[in-house]
C-alpha atoms as a PDB file:
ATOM      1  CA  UNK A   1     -78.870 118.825  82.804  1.00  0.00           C
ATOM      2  CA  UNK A   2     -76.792 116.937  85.181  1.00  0.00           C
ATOM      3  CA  UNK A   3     -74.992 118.924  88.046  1.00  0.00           C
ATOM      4  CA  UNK A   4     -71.329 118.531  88.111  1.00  0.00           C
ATOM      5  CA  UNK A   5     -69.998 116.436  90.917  1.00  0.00           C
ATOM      6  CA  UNK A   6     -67.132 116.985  92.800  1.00  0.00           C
ATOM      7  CA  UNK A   7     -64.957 113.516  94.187  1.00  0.00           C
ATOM      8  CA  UNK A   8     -61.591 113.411  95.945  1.00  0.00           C
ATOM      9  CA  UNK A   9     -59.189 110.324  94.117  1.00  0.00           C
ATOM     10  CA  UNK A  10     -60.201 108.004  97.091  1.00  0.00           C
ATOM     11  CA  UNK A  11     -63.856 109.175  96.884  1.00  0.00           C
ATOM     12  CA  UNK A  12     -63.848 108.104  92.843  1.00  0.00           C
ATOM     13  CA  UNK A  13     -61.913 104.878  93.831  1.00  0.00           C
ATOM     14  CA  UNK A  14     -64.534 104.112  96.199  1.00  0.00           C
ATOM     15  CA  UNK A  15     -67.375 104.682  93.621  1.00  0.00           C
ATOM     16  CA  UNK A  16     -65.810 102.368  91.314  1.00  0.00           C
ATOM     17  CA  UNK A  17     -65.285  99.573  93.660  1.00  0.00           C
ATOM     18  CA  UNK A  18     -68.986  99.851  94.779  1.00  0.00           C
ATOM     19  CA  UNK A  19     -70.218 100.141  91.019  1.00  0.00           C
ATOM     20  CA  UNK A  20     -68.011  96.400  90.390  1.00  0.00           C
ATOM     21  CA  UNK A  21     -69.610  94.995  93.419  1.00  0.00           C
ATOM     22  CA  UNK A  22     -73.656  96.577  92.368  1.00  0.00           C
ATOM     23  CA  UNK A  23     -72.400  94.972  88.544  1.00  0.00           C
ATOM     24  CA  UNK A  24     -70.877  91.730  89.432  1.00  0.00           C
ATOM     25  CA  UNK A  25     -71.620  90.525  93.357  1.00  0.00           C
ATOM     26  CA  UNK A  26     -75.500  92.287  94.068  1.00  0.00           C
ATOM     27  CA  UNK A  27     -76.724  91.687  90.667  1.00  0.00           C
ATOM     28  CA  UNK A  28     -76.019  87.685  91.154  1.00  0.00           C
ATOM     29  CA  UNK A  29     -77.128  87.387  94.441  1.00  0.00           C
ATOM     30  CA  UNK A  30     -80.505  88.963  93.492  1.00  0.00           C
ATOM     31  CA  UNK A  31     -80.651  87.110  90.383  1.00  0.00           C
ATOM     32  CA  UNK A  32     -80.434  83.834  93.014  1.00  0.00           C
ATOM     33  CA  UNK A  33     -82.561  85.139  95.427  1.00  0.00           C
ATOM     34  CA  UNK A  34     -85.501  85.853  92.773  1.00  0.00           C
ATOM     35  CA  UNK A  35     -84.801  82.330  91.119  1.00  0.00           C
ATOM     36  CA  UNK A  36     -85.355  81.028  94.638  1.00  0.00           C
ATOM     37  CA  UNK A  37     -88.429  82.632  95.525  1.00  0.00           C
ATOM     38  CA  UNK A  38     -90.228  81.947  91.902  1.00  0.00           C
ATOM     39  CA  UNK A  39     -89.611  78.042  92.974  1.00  0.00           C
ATOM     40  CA  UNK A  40     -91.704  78.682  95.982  1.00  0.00           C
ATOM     41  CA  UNK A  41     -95.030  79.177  93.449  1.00  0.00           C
ATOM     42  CA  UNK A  42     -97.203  81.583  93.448  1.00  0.00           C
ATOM     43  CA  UNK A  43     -95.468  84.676  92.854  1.00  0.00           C
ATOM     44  CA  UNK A  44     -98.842  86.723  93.777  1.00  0.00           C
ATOM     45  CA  UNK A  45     -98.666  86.437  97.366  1.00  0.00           C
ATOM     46  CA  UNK A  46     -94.755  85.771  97.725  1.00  0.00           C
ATOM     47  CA  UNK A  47     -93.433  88.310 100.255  1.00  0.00           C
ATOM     48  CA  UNK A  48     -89.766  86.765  99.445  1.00  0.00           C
ATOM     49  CA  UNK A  49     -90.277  87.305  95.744  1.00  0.00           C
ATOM     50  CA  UNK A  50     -91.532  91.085  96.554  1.00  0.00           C
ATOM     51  CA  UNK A  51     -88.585  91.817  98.401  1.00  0.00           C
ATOM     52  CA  UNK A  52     -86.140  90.184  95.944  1.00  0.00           C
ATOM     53  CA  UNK A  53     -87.515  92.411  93.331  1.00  0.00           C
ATOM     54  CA  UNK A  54     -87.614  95.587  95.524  1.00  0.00           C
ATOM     55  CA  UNK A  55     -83.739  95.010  95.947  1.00  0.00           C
ATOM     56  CA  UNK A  56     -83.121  94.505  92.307  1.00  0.00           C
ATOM     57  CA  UNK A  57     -85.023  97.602  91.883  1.00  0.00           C
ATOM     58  CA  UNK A  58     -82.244  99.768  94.437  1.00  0.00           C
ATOM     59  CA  UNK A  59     -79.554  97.193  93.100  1.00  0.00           C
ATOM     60  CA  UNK A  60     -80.261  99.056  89.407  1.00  0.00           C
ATOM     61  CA  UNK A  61     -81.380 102.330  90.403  1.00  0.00           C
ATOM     62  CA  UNK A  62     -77.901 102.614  92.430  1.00  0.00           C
ATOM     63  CA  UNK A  63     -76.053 101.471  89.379  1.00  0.00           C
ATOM     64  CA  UNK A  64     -77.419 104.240  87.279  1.00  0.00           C
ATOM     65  CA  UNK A  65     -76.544 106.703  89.914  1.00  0.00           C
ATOM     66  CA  UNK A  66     -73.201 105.889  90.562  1.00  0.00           C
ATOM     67  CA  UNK A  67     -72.639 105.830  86.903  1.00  0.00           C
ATOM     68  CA  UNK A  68     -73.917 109.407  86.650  1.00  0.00           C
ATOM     69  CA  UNK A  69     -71.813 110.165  89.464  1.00  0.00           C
ATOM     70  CA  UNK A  70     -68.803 109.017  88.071  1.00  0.00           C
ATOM     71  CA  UNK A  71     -69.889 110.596  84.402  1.00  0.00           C
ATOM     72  CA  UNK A  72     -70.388 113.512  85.591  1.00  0.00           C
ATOM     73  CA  UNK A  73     -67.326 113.864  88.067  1.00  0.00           C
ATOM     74  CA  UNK A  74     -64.989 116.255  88.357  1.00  0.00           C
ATOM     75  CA  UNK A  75     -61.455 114.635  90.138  1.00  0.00           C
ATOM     76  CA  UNK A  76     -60.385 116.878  93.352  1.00  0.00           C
ATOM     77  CA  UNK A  77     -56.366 116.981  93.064  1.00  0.00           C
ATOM     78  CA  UNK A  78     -54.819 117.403  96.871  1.00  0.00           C
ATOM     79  CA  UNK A  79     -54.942 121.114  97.331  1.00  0.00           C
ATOM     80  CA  UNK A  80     -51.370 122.413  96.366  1.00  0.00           C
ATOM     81  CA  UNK A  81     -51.709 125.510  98.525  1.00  0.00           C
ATOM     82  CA  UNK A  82     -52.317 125.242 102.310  1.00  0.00           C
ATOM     83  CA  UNK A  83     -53.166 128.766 102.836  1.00  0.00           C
ATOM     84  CA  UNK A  84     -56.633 128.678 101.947  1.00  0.00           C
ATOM     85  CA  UNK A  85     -59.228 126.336 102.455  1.00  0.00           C
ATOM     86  CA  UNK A  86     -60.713 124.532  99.313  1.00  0.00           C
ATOM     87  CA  UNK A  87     -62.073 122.003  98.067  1.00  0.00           C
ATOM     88  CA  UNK A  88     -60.212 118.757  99.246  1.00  0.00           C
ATOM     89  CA  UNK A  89     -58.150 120.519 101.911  1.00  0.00           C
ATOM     90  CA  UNK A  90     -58.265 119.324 105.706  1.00  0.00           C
ATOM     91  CA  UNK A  91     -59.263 121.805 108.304  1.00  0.00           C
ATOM     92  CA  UNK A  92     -59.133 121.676 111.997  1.00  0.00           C
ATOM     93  CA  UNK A  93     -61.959 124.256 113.347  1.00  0.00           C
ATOM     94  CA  UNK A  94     -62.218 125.336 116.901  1.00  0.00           C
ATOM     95  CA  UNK A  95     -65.493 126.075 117.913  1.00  0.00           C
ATOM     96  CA  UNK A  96     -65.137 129.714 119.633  1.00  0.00           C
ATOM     97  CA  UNK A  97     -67.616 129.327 122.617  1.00  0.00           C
ATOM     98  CA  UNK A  98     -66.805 125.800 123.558  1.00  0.00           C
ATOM     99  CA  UNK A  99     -63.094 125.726 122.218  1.00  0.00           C
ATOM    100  CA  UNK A 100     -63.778 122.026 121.149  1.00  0.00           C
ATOM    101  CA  UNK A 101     -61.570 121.188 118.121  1.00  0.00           C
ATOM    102  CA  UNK A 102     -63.552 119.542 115.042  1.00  0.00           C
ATOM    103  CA  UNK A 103     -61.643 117.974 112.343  1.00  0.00           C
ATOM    104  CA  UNK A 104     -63.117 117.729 108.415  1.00  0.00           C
ATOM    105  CA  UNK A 105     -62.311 117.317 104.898  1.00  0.00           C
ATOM    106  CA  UNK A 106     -64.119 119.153 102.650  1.00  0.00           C
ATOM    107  CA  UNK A 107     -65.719 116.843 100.169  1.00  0.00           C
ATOM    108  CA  UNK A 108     -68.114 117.408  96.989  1.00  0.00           C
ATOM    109  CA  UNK A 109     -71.997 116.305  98.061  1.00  0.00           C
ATOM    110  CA  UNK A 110     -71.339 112.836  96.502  1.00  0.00           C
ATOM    111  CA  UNK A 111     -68.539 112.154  98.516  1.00  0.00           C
ATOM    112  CA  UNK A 112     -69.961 113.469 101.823  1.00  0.00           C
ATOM    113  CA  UNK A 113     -70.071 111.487 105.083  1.00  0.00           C
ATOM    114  CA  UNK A 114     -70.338 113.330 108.436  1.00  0.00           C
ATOM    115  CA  UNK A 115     -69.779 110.105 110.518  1.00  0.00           C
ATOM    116  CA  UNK A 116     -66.469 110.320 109.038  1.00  0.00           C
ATOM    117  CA  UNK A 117     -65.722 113.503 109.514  1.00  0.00           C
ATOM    118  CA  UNK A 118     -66.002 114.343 105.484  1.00  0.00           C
ATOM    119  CA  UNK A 119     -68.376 117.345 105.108  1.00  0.00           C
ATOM    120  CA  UNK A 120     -69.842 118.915 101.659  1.00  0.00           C
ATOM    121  CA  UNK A 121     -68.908 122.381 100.602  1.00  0.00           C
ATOM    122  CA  UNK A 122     -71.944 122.844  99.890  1.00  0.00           C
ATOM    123  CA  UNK A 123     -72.937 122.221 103.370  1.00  0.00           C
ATOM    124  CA  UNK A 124     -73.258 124.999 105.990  1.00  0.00           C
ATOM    125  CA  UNK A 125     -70.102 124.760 107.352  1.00  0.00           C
ATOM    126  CA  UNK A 126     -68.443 124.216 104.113  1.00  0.00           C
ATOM    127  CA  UNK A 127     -70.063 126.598 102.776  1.00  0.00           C
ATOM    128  CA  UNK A 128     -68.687 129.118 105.433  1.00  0.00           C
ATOM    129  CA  UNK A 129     -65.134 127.724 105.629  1.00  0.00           C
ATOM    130  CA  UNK A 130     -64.168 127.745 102.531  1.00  0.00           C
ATOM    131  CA  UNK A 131     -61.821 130.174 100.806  1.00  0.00           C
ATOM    132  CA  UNK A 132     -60.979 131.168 104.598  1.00  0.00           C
ATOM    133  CA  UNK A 133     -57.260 131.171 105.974  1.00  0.00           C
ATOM    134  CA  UNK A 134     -55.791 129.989 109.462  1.00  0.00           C
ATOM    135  CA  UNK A 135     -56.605 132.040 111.911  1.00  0.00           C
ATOM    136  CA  UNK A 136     -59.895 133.689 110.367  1.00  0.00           C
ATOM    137  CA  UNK A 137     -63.567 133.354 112.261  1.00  0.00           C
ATOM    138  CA  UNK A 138     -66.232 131.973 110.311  1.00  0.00           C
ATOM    139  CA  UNK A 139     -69.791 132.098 111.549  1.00  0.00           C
ATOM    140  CA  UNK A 140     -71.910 129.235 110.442  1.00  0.00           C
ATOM    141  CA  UNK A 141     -75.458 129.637 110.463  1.00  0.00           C
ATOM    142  CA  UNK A 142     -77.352 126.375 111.381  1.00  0.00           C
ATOM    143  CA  UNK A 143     -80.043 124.594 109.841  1.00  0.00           C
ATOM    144  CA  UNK A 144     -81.710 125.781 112.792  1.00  0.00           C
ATOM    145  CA  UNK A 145     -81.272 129.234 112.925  1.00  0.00           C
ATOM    146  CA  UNK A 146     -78.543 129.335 115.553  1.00  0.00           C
ATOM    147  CA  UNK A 147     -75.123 130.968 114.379  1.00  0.00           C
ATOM    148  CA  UNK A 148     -71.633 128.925 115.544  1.00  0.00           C
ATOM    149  CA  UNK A 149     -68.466 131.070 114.961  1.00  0.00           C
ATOM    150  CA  UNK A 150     -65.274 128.831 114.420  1.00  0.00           C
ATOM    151  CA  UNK A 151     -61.955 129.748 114.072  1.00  0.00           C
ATOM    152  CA  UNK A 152     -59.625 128.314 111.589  1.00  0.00           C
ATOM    153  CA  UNK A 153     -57.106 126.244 113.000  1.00  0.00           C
ATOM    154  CA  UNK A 154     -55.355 124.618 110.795  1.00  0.00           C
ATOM    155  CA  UNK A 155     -55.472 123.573 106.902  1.00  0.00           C
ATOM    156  CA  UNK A 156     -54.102 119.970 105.046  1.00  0.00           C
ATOM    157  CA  UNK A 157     -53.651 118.425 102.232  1.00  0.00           C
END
């Protein structure tokens, strides 16, 4: 049974550009590079060949799973209410020891990418922020053990 996935518009836009370039792009390049190393000879000890085949191997697997992604997706519409954090919404948090400010959009696990400040709600902090309103302290428990209390700043769309 396939878990349901959760993808903002942009997040589902991006999936389908990837899935094009895994179909159309990656599958033609490997195709080449495979080609290329079976003109080399013997394919037993061909470290070129190995590779080529080890990348159509992620270049497929990949397809399949953004395909199940995508299948399987339910679309995030911009969170008409601002009151409440959910799913999709924008949330400043200010972390109550330190007062730094942290900025996220909460994202289903597909569509998750810390580096850009888009966490999971099914991450701890997601987990702990959500359904909260402005002004409210959350305490997120770490991986680690240690507890962070943040308070709610401000929510977007």
């Amino acid at each position: 049974m396939q878990k349901e996935v959760a993808l903002t518009p942009e997040g589902q836009a991006r999936l389908e550009q990837e899935l094009i370039h895994l179909e159309t792009v990656r599958r033609r390049e490997v195709g080449e590079r495979i080609k290329e190393a079976k003109e080399f000879g013997d394919i037993s000890e061909n470290s070129e060949y190995d590779d080529a085949k080890n990348e159509q191997a992620w270049v497929e697997s990949r397809i399949i799973e953004v395909n199940q992604i995508l299948a399987h997706a339910t679309i995030i519409q911009s969170p008409k209410r601002k009151d409440k954090v959910t799913l999709g919404s924008k949330v400043e948090l200010r972390d109550v020891e330190t007062s730094e400010i942290h900025s996220y959009q909460l994202v289903g696990s597909a569509e998750a990418d810390p580096v850009h400040d888009k966490i999971s709600n099914e991450s701890p902090v997601g987990q702990a922020v959500i359904g909260h309103k402005k002004g409210d302290i959350v305490r997120v428990t770490t991986p680690r053990g240690s507890v962070i209390e943040y308070e709610v700043v401000s929510i977007s769309s």
